[in-house]
C-alpha atoms as a PDB file:
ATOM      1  CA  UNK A   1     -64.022-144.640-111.767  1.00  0.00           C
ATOM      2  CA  UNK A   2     -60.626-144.114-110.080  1.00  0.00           C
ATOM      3  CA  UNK A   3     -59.851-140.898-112.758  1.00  0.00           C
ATOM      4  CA  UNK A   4     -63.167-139.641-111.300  1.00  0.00           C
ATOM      5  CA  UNK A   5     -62.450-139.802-107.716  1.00  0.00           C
ATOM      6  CA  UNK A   6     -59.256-138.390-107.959  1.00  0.00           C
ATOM      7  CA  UNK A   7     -60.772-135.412-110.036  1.00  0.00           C
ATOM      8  CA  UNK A   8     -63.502-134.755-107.747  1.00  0.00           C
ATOM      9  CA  UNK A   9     -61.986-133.462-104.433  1.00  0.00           C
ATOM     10  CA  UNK A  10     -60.008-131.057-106.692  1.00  0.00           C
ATOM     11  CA  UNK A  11     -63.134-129.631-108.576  1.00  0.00           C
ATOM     12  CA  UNK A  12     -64.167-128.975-104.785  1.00  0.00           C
ATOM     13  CA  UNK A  13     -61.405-127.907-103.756  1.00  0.00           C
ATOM     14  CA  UNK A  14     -60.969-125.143-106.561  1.00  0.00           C
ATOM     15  CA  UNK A  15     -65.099-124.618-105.729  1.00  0.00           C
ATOM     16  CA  UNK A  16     -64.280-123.610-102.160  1.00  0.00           C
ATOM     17  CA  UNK A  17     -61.530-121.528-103.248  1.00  0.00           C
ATOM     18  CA  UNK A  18     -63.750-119.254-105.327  1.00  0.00           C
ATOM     19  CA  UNK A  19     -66.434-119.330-102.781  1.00  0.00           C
ATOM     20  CA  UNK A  20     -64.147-117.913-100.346  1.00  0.00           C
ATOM     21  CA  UNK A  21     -62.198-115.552-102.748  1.00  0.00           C
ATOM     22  CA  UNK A  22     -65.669-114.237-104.226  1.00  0.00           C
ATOM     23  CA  UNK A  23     -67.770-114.153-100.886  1.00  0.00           C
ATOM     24  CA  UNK A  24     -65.581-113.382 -98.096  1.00  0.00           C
ATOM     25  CA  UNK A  25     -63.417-110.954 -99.198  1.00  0.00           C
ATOM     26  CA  UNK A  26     -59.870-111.545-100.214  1.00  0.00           C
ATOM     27  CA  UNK A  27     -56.648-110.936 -98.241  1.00  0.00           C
ATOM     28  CA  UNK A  28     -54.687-107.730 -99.163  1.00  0.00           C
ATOM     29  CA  UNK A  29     -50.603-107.442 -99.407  1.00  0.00           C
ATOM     30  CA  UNK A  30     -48.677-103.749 -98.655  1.00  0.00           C
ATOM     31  CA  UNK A  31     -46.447-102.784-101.825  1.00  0.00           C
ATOM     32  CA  UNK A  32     -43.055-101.506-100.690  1.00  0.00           C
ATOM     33  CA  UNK A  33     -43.887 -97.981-101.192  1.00  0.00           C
ATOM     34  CA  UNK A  34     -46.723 -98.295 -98.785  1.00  0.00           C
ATOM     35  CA  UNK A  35     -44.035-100.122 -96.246  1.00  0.00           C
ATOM     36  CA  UNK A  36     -41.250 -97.595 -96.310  1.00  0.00           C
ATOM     37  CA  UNK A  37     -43.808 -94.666 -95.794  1.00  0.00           C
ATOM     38  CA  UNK A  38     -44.873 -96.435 -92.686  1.00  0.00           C
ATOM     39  CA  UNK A  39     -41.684 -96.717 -91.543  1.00  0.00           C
ATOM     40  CA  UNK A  40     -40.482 -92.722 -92.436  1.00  0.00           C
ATOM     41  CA  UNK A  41     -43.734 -91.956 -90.891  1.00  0.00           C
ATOM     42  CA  UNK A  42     -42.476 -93.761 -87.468  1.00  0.00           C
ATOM     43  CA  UNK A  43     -39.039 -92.385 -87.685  1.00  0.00           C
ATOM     44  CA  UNK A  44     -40.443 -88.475 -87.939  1.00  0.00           C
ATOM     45  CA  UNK A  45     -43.094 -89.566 -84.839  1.00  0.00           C
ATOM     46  CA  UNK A  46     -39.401 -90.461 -82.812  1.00  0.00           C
ATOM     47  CA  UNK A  47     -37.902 -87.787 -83.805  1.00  0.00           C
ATOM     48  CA  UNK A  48     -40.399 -85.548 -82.993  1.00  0.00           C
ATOM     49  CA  UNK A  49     -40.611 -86.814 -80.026  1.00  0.00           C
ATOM     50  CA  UNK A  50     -37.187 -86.574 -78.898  1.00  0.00           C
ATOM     51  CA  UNK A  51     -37.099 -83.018 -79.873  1.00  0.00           C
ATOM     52  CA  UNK A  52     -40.103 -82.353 -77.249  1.00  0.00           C
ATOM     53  CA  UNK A  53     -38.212 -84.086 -74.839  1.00  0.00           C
ATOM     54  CA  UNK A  54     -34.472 -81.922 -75.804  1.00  0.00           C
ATOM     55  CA  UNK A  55     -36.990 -78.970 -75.743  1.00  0.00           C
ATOM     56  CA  UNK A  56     -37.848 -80.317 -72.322  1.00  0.00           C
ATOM     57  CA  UNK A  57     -34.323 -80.905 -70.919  1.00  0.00           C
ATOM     58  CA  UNK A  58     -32.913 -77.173 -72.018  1.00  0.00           C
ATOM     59  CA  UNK A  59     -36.227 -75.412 -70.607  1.00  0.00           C
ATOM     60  CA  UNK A  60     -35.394 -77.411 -67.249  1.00  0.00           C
ATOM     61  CA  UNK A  61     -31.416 -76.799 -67.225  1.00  0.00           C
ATOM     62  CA  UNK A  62     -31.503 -73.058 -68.318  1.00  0.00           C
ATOM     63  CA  UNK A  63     -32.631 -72.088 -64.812  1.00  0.00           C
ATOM     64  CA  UNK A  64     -30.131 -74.222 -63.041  1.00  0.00           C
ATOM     65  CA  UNK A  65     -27.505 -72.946 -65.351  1.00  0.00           C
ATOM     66  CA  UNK A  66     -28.213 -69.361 -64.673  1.00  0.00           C
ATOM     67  CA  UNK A  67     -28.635 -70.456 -60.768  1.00  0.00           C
ATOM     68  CA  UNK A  68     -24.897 -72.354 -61.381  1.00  0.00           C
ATOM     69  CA  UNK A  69     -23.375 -68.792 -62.920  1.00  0.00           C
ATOM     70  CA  UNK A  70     -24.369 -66.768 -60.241  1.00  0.00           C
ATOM     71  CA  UNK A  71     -22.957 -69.360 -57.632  1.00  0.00           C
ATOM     72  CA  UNK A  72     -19.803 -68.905 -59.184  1.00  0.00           C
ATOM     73  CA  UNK A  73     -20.171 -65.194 -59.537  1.00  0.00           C
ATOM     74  CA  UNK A  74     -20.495 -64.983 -55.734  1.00  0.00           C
ATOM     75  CA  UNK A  75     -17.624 -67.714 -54.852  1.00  0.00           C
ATOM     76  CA  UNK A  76     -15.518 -65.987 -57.323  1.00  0.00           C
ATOM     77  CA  UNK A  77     -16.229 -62.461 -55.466  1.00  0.00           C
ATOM     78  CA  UNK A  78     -16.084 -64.324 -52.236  1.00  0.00           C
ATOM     79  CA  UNK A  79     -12.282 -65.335 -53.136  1.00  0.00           C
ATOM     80  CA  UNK A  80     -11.276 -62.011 -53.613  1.00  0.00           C
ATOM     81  CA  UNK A  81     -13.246 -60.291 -50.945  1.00  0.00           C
ATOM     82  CA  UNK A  82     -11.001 -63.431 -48.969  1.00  0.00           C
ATOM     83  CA  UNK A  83      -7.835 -62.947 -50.666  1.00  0.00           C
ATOM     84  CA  UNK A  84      -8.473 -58.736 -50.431  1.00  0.00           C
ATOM     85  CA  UNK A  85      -9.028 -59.689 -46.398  1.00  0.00           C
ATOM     86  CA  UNK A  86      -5.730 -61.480 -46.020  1.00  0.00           C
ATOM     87  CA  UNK A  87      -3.660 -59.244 -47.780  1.00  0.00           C
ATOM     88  CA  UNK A  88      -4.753 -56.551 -45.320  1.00  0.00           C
ATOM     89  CA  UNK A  89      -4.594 -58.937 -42.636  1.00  0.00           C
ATOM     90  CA  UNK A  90      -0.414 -59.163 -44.424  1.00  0.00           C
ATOM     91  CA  UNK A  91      -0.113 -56.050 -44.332  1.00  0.00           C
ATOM     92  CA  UNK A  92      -1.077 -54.759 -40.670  1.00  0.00           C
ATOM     93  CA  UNK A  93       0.931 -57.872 -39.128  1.00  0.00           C
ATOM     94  CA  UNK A  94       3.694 -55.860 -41.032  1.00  0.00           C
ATOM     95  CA  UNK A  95       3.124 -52.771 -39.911  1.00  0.00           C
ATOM     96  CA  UNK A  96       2.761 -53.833 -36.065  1.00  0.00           C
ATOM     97  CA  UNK A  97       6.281 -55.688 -36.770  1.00  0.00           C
ATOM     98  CA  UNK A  98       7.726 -52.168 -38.249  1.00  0.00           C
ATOM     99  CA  UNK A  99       6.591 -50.260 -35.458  1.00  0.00           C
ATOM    100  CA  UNK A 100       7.420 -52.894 -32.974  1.00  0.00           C
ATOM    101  CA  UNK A 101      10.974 -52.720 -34.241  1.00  0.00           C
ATOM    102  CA  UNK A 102      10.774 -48.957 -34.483  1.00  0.00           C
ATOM    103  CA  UNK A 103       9.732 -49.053 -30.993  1.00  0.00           C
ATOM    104  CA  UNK A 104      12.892 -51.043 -30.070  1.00  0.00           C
ATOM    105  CA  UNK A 105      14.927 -49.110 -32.088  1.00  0.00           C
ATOM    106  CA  UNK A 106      14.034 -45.876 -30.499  1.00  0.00           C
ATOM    107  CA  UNK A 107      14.342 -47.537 -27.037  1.00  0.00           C
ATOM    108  CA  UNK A 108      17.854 -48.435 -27.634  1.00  0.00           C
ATOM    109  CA  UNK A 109      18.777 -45.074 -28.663  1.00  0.00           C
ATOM    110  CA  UNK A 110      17.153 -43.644 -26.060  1.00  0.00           C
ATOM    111  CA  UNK A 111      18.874 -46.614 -23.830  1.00  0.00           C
ATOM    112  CA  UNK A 112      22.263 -45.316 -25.415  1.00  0.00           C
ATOM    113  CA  UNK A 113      21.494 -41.556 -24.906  1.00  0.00           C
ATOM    114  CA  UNK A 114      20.945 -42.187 -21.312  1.00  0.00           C
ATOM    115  CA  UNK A 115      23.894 -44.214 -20.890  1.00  0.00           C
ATOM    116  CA  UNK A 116      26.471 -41.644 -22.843  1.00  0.00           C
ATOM    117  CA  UNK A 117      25.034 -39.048 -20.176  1.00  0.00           C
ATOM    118  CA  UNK A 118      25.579 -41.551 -17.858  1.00  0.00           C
ATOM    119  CA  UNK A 119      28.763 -43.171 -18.532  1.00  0.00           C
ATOM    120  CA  UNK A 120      30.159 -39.982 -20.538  1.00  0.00           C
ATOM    121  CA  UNK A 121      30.503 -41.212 -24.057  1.00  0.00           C
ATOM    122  CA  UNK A 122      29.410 -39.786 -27.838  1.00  0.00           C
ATOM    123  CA  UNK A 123      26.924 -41.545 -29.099  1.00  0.00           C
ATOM    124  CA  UNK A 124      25.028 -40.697 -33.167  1.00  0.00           C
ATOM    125  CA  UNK A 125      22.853 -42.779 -34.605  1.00  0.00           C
ATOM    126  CA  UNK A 126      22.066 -42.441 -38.353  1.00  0.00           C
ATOM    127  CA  UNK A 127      19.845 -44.164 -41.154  1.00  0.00           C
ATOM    128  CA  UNK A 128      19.955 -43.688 -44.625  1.00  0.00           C
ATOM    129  CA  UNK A 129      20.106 -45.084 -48.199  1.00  0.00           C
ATOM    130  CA  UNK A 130      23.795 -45.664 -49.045  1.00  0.00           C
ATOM    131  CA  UNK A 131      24.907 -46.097 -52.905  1.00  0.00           C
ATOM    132  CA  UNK A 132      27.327 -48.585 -53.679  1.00  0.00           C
ATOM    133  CA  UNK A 133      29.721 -46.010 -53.878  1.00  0.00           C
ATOM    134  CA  UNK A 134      29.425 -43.837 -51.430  1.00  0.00           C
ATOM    135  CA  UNK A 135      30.745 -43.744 -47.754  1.00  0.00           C
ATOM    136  CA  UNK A 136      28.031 -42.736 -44.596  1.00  0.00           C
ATOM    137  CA  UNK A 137      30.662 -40.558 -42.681  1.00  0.00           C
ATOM    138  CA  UNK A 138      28.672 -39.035 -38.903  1.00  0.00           C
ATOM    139  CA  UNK A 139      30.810 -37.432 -35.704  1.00  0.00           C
ATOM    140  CA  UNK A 140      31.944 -34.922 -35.424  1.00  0.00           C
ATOM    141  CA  UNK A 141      32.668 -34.497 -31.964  1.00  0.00           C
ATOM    142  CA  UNK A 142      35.225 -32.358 -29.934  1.00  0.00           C
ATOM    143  CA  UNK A 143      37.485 -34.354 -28.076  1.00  0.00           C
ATOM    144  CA  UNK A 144      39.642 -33.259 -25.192  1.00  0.00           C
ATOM    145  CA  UNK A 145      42.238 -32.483 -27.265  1.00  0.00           C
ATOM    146  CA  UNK A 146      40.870 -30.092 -29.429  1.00  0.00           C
ATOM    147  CA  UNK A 147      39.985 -31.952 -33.035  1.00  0.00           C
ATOM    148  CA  UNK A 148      37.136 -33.249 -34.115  1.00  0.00           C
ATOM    149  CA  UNK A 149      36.249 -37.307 -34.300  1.00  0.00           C
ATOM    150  CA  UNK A 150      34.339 -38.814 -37.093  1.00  0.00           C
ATOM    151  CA  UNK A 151      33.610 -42.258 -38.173  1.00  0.00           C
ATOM    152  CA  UNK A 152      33.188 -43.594 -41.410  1.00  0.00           C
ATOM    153  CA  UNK A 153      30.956 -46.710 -42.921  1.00  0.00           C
ATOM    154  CA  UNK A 154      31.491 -48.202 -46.699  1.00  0.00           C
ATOM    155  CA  UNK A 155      29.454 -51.354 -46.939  1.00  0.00           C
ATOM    156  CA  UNK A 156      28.503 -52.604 -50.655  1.00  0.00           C
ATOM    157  CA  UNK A 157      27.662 -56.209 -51.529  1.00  0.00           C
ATOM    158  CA  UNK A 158      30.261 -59.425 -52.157  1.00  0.00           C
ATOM    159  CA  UNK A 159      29.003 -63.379 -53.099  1.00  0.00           C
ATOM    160  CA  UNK A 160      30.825 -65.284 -50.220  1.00  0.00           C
ATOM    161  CA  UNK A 161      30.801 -68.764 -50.399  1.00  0.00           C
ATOM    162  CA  UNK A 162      27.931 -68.693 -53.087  1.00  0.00           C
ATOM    163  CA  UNK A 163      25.488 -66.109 -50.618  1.00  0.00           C
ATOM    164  CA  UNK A 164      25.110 -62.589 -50.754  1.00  0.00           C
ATOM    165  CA  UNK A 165      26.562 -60.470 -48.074  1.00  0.00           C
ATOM    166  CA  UNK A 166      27.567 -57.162 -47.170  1.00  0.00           C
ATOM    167  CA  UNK A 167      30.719 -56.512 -46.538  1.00  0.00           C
ATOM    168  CA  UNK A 168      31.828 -52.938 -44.330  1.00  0.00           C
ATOM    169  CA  UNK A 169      34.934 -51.250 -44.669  1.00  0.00           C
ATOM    170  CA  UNK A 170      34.933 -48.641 -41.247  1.00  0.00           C
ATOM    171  CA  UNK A 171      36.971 -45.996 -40.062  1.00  0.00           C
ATOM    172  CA  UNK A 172      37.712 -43.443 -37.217  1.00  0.00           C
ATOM    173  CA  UNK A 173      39.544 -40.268 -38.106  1.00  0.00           C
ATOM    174  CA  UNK A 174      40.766 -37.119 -36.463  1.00  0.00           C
ATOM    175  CA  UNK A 175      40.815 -33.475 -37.925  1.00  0.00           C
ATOM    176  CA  UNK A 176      42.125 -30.362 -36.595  1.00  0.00           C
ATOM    177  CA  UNK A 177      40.531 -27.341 -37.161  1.00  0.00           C
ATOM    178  CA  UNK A 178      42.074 -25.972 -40.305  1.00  0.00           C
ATOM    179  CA  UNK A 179      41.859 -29.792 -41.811  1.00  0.00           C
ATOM    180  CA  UNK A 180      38.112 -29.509 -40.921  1.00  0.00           C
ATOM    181  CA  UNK A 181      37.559 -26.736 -43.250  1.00  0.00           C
ATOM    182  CA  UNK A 182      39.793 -27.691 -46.044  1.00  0.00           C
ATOM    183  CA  UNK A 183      38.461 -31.360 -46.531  1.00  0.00           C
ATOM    184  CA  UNK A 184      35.032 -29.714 -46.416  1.00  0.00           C
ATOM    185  CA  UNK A 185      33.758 -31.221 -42.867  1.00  0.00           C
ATOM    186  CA  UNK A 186      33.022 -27.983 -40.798  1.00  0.00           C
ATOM    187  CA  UNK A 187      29.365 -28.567 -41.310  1.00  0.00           C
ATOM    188  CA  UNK A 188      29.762 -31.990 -39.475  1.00  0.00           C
ATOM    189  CA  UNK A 189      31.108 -29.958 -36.488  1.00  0.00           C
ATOM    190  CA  UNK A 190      28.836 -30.207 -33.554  1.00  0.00           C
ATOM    191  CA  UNK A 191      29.363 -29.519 -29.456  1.00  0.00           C
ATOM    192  CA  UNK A 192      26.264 -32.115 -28.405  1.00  0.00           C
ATOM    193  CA  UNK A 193      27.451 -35.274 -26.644  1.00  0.00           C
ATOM    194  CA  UNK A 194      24.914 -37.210 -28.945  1.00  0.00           C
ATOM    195  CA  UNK A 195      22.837 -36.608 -32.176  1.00  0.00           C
ATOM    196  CA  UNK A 196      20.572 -38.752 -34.155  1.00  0.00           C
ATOM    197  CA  UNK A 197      20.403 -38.186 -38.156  1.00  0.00           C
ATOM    198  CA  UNK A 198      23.578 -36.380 -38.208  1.00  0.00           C
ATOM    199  CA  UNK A 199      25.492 -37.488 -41.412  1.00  0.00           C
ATOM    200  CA  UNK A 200      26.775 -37.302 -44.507  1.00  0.00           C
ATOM    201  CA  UNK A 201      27.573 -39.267 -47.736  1.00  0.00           C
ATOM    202  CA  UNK A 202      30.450 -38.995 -49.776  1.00  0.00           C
ATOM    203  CA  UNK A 203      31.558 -40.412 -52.700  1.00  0.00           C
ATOM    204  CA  UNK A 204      34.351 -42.880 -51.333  1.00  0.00           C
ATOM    205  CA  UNK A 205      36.861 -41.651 -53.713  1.00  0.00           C
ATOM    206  CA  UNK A 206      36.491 -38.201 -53.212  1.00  0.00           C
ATOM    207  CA  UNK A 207      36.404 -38.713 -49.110  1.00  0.00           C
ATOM    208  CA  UNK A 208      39.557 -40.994 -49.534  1.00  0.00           C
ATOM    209  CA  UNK A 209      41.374 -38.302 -51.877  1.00  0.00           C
ATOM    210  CA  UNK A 210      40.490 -35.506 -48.931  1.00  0.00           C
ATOM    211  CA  UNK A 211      41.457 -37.066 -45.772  1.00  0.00           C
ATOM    212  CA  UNK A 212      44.411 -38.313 -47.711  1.00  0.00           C
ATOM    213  CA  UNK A 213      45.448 -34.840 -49.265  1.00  0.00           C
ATOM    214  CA  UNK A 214      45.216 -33.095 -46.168  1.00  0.00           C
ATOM    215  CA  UNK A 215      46.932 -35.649 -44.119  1.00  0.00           C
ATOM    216  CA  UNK A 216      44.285 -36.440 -41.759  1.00  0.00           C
ATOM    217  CA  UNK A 217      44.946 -39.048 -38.880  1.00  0.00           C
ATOM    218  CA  UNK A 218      43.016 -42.161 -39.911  1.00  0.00           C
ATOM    219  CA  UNK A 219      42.183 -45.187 -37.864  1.00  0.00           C
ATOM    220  CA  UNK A 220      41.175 -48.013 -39.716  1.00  0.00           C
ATOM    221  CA  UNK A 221      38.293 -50.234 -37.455  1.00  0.00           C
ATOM    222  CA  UNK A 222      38.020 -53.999 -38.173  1.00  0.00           C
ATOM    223  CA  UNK A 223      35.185 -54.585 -40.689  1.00  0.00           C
ATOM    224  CA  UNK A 224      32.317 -56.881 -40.921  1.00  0.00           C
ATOM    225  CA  UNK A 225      31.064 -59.588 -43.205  1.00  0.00           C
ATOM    226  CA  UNK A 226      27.265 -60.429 -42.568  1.00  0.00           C
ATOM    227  CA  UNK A 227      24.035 -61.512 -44.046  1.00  0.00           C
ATOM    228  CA  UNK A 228      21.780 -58.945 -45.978  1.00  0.00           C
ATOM    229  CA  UNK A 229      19.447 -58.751 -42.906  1.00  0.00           C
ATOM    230  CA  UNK A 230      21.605 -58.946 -39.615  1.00  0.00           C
ATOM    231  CA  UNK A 231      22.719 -56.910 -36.799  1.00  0.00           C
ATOM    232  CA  UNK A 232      26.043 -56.554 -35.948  1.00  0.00           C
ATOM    233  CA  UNK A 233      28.691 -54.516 -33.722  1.00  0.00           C
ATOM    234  CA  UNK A 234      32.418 -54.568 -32.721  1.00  0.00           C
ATOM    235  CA  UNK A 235      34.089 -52.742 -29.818  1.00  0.00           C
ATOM    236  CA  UNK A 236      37.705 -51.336 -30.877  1.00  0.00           C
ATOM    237  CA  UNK A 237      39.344 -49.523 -27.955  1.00  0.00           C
ATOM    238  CA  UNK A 238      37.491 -46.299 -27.182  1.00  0.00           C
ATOM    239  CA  UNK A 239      35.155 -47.506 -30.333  1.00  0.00           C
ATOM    240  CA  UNK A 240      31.628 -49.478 -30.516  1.00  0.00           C
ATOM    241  CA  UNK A 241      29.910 -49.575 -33.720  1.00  0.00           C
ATOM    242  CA  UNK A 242      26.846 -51.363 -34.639  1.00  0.00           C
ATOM    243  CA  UNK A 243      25.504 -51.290 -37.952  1.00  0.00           C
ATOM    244  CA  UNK A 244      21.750 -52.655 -39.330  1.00  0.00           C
ATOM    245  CA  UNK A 245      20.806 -53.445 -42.824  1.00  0.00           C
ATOM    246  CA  UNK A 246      17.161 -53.407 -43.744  1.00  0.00           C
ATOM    247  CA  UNK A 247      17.122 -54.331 -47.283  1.00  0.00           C
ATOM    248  CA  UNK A 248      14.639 -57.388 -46.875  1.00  0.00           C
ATOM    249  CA  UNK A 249      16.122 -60.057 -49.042  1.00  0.00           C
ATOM    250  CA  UNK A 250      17.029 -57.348 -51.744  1.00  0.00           C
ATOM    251  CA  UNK A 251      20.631 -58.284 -52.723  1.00  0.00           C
ATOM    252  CA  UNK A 252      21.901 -55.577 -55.106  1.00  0.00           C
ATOM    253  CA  UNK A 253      22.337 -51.881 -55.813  1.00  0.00           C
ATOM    254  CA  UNK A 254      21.887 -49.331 -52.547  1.00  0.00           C
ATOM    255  CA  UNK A 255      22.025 -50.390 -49.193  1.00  0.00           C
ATOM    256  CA  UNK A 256      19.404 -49.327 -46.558  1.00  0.00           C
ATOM    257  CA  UNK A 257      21.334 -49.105 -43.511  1.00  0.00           C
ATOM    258  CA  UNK A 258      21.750 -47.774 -40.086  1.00  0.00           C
ATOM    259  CA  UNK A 259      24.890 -46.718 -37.866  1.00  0.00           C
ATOM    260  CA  UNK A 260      25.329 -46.179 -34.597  1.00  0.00           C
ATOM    261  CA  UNK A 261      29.063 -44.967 -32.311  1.00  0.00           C
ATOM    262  CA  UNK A 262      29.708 -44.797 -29.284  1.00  0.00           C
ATOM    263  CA  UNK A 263      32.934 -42.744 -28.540  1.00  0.00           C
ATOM    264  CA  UNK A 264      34.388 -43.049 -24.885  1.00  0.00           C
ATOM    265  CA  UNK A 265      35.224 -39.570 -24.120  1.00  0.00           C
ATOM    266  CA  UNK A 266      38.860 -38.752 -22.860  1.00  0.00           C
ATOM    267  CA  UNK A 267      38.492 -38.626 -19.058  1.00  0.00           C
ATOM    268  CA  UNK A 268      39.686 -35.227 -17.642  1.00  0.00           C
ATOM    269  CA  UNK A 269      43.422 -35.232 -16.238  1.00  0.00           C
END
C-alpha cells in the first residue's frame, strides 16, 4: 500500500507532463546561430542609424562652413583694406612732416638771405649726397681784398662711445686769382652776395693735394661730433656754419647732408 501511494502522484505527475507537452504546445529555445544573427542584425540597425544621423550633421555644417569661409574671406580683406589705410595714413603724416620741414627750411634761408642783405654778409646754402670720401667744398665769394673765399665740409661716420656719429672736419680757405685757376676752382667763382645749390665735391685727397700744391691760405674751423640726425652750427670769427644730416637712422656709407655759411663781409675802410 505505501509502494503504491508513493508511485501514484508520480504516474500523475509524468500524465500531466505529457498532457501539457502534447496539447498545449511546447516551449521553444534559440540556437546560438539564431542569437548572434539577432544581435549583427541590431548592430547594422545602429549603425545605420548613426550614419543617417553623420549624413545629417555634414548636410547641416556644410552651409555654416561655407558661411564661416567667407567670414574670413571678408575679415581677411578687411585687414588689409585696414592695414593698406594706415600705411597711407604713414605715409601722408610723412609727407606733411617733409614739407613742413621743407617749409622751415626754405624760411630760414630766406630768413638768412634777408639778413646777409641786411646785415651785409655771404650766405650759400647747399644739399647733397656726400661719399665717405669726398669733401662738399661751396663759396666762392670776392672779398674786399681781391681773392676768393670758400669753405669746405668732410663729415664721414666714427662709433663714439659705442653710438654712431658723424664726425666733420671744416675749413675756410683763400685763393687768389691765378691759384683759382690752377687748383681748378674758377667755376666756383661767383659775384652774388648769396647762392643756394652752389657746390662742389671733391675727392678729399685730391682737394687736399691742390690747395696744398698751390699753397693756398687755409683756415682750419673747429669741427663737430653729433648724432646721425641733428642740427648743429659754430660761429668762428667772421665764420657761422651750420650743417644738417638727414640720413634717418641710416648709419653707414654716404651722408645726406646740408651746409649752410655765413661770411661777414670786410666792412669798407
Amino acid at each position: 500500500m505505501k509502494v503504491s501511494a508513493i508511485f501514484f502522484p508520480i504516474s500523475l505527475l509524468l500524465l500531466v507532463a505529457c498532457a501539457v507537452g502534447f496539447g498545449f504546445g511546447y516551449v521553444e529555445f534559440a540556437s546560438p546561430e539564431d542569437e548572434q544573427t539577432s544581435a549583427f542584425h541590431a548592430r547594422d540597425v545602429l549603425i545605420n542609424d548613426l550614419k543617417a544621423e553623420i549624413e545629417t550633421l555634414r548636410n547641416e555644417i556644410g552651409p555654416l562652413r561655407d558661411e564661416n569661409l567667407q567670414l574670413l574671406d571678408e575679415l581677411n580683406r578687411t585687414r588689409t583694406d585696414q592695414h593698406t589705410l594706415r600705411q597711407a595714413l604713414s605715409e601722408a603724416q610723412q609727407g606733411q612732416e617733409e614739407r613742413s620741414s621743407d617749409q622751415t627750411r626754405v624760411s630760414e634761408n630766406l630768413d638768412r638771405v634777408r639778413r646777409s642783405l641786411d646785415e651785409d654778409v655771404y650766405t650759400s646754402t647747399v644739399r647733397t649726397v656726400i661719399n665717405p670720401d669726398e669733401t662738399l667744398v661751396t663759396g666762392g665769394f670776392k672779398t674786399q681784398d681781391g681773392r676768393r673765399v670758400f669753405a669746405a665740409m668732410k663729415p664721414r661716420w666714427v662709433t663714439h662711445k659705442g653710438a654712431r656719429m658723424i664726425k666733420e672736419e671744416r675749413q675756410i680757405f683763400h685763393t687768389t686769382a691765378g691759384q683759382l685757376q690752377a687748383a681748378g676752382l674758377e667755376t666756383m667763382a661767383t659775384n652774388a652776395g648769396n647762392v643756394i645749390q652752389h657746390g662742389q665735391l671733391w675727392q678729399s685727397d685730391a682737394l687736399a693735394s691742390h690747395l696744398q700744391k698751390y699753397g693756398v691760405a687755409i683756415t682750419e674751423i673747429p669741427g663737430a661730433l653729433r648724432p646721425a640726425i641733428s642740427r648743429g652750427g659754430i660761429e668762428f670769427g667772421d665764420y657761422k656754419i651750420w650743417t644738417t644730416p638727414y640720413n634717418e637712422g641710416d648709419t653707414a656709407g654716404p651722408i645726406d647732408m646740408e651746409m649752410t655759411i655765413e661770411i661777414q663781409r670786410a666792412k669798407p675802410q
